[in-house]
C-alpha atoms as a PDB file:
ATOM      1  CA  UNK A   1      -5.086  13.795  -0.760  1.00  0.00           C
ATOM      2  CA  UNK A   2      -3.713  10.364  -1.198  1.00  0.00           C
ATOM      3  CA  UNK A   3      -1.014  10.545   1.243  1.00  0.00           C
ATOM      4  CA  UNK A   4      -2.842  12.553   3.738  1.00  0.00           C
ATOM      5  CA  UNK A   5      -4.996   9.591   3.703  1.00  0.00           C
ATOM      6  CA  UNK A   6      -2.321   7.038   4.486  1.00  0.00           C
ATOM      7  CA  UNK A   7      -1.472   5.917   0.804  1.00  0.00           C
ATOM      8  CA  UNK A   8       2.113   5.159   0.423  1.00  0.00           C
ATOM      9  CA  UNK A   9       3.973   7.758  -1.791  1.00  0.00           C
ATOM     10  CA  UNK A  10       3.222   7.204  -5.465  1.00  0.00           C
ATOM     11  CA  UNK A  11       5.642   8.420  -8.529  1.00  0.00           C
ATOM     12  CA  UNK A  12       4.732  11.515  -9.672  1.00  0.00           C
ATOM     13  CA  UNK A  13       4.336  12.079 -13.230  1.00  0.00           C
ATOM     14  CA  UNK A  14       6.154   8.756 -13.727  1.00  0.00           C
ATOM     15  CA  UNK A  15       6.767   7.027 -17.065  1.00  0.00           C
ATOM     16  CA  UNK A  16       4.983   3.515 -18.042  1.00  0.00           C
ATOM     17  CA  UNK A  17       6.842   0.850 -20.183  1.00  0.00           C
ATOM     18  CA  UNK A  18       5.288  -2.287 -21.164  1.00  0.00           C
ATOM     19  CA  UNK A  19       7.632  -5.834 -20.711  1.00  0.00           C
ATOM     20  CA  UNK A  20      10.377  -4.771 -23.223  1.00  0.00           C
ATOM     21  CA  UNK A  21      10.768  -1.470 -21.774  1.00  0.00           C
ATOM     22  CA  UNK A  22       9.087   0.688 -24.435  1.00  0.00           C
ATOM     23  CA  UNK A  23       7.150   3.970 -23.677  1.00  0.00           C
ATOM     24  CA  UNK A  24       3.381   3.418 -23.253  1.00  0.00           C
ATOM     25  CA  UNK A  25       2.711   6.644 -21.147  1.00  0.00           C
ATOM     26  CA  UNK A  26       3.673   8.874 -18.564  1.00  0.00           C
ATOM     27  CA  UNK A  27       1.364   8.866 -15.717  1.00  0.00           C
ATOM     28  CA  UNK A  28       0.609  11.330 -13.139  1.00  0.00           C
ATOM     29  CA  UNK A  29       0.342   9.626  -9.685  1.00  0.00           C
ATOM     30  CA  UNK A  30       1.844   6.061 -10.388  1.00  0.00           C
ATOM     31  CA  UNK A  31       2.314   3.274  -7.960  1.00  0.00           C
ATOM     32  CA  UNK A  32       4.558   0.992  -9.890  1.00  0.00           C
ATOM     33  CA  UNK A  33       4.486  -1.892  -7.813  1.00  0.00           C
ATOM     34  CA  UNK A  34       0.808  -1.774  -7.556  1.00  0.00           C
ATOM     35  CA  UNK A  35       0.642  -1.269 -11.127  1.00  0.00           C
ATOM     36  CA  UNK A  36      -1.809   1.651 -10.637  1.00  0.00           C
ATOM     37  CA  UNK A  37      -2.497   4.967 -12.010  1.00  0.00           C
ATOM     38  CA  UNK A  38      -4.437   7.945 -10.642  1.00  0.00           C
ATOM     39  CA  UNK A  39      -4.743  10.737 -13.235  1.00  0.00           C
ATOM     40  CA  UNK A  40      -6.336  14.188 -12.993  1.00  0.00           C
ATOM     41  CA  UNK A  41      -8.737  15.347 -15.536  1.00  0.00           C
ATOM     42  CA  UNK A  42      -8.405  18.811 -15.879  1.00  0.00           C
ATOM     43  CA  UNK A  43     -10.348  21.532 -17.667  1.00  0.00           C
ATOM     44  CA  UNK A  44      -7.830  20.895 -20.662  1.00  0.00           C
ATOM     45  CA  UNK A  45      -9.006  17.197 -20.929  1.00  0.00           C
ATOM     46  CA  UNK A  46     -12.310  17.929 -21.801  1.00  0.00           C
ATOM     47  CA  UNK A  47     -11.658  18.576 -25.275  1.00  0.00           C
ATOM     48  CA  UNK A  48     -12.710  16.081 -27.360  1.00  0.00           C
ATOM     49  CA  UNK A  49      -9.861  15.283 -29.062  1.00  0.00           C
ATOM     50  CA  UNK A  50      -7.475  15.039 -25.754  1.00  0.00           C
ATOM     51  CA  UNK A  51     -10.513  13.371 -24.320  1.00  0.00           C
ATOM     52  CA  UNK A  52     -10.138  10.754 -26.775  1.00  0.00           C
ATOM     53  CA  UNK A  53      -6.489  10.531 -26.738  1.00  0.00           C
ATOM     54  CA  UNK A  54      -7.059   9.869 -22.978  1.00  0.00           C
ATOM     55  CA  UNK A  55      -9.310   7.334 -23.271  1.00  0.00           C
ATOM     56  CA  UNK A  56      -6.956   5.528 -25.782  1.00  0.00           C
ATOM     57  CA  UNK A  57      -4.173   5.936 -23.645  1.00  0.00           C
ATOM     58  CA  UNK A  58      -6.088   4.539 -20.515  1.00  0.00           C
ATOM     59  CA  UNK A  59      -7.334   1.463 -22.723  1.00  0.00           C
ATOM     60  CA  UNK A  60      -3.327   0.623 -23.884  1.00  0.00           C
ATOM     61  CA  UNK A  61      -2.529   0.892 -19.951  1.00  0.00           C
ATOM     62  CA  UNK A  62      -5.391  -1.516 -18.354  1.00  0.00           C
ATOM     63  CA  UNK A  63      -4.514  -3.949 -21.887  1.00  0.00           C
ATOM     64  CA  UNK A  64      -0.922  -3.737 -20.050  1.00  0.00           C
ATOM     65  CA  UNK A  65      -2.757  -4.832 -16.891  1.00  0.00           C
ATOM     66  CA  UNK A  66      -2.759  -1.196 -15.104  1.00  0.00           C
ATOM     67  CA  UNK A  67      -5.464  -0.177 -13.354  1.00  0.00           C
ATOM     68  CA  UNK A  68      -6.002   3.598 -14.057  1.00  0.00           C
ATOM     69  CA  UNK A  69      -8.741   6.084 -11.938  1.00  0.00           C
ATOM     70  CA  UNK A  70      -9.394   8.950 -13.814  1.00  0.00           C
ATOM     71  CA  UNK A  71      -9.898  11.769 -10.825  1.00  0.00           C
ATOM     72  CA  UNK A  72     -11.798  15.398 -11.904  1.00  0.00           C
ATOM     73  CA  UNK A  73     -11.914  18.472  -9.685  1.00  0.00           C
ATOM     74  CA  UNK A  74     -14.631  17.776  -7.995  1.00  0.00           C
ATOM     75  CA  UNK A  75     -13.548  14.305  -6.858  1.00  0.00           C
ATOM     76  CA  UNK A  76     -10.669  16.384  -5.102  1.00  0.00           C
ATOM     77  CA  UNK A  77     -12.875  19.231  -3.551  1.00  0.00           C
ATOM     78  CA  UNK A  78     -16.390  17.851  -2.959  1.00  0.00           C
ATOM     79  CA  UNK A  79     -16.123  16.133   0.498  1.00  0.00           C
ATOM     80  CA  UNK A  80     -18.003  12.549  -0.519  1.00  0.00           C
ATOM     81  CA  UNK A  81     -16.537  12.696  -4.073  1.00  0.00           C
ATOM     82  CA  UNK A  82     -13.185  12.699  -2.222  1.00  0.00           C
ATOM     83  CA  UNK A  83     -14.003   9.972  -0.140  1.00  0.00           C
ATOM     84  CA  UNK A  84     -15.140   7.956  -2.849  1.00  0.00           C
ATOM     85  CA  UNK A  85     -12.030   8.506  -5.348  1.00  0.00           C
ATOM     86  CA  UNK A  86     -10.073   7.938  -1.979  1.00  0.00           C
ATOM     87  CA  UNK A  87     -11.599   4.516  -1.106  1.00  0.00           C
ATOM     88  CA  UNK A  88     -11.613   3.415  -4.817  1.00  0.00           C
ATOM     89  CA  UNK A  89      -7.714   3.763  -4.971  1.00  0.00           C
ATOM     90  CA  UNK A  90      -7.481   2.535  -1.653  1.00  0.00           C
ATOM     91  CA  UNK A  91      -9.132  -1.142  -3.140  1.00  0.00           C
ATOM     92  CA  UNK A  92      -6.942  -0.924  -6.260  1.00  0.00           C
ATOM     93  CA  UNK A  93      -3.904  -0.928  -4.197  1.00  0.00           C
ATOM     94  CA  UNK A  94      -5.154  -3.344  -1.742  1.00  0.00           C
ATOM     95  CA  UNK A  95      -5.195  -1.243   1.329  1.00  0.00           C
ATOM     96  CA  UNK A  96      -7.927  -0.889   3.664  1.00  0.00           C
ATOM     97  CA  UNK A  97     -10.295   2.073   3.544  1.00  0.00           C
ATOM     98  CA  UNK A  98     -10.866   1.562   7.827  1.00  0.00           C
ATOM     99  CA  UNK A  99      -7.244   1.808   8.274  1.00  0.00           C
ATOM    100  CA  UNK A 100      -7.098   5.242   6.238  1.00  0.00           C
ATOM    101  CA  UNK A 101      -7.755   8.648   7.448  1.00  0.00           C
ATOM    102  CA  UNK A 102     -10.364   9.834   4.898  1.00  0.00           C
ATOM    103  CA  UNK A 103     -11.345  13.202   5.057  1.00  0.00           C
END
């Protein structure tokens, strides 16, 4: 949905190192550059210990200055969910939401 949208292409399932080039965490939708991180929540993440372990993982990213945007199902299927996860990324990487083709 990103890059329908306009979004430049981001790294899928790309790996994260911090400034000495040690493993921090492997990220589903990265855009390096940007230093931001889109990652979907799926029905397997709602356990509460990977829930946690998410949550950890998502505070040693942003400490790393990464901006991360956890994105569930229904932020991909429900029309104004969409548009709203859309736009959201859209800010992080600096792009403007008019110039997008959010649907």
């Amino acid at each position: 949905m990103f890059v329908r949208a306009g979004f430049p292409e981001p790294e899928v399932c790309g790996v994260i190192t911090d400034e000495a080039g040690e493993f921090l965490a492997q990220g589903d939708l990265v855009w390096r550059r940007e230093r931001v991180v889109a990652e979907y929540q799926g029905a397997p993440h709602a356990d509460i210990g990977r829930r946690s372990a998410d949550t950890q993982r998502r505070h040693l990213l942003e400490g790393h200055g990464w901006q991360v945007r956890e994105v569930f199902a229904q932020d991909v299927y429900v029309r104004p969910r969409r548009m709203a996860t859309v736009e959201a990324v859209a800010r992080m990487l600096d792009l403007d939401p008019a110039t997008l083709r959010i649907t």
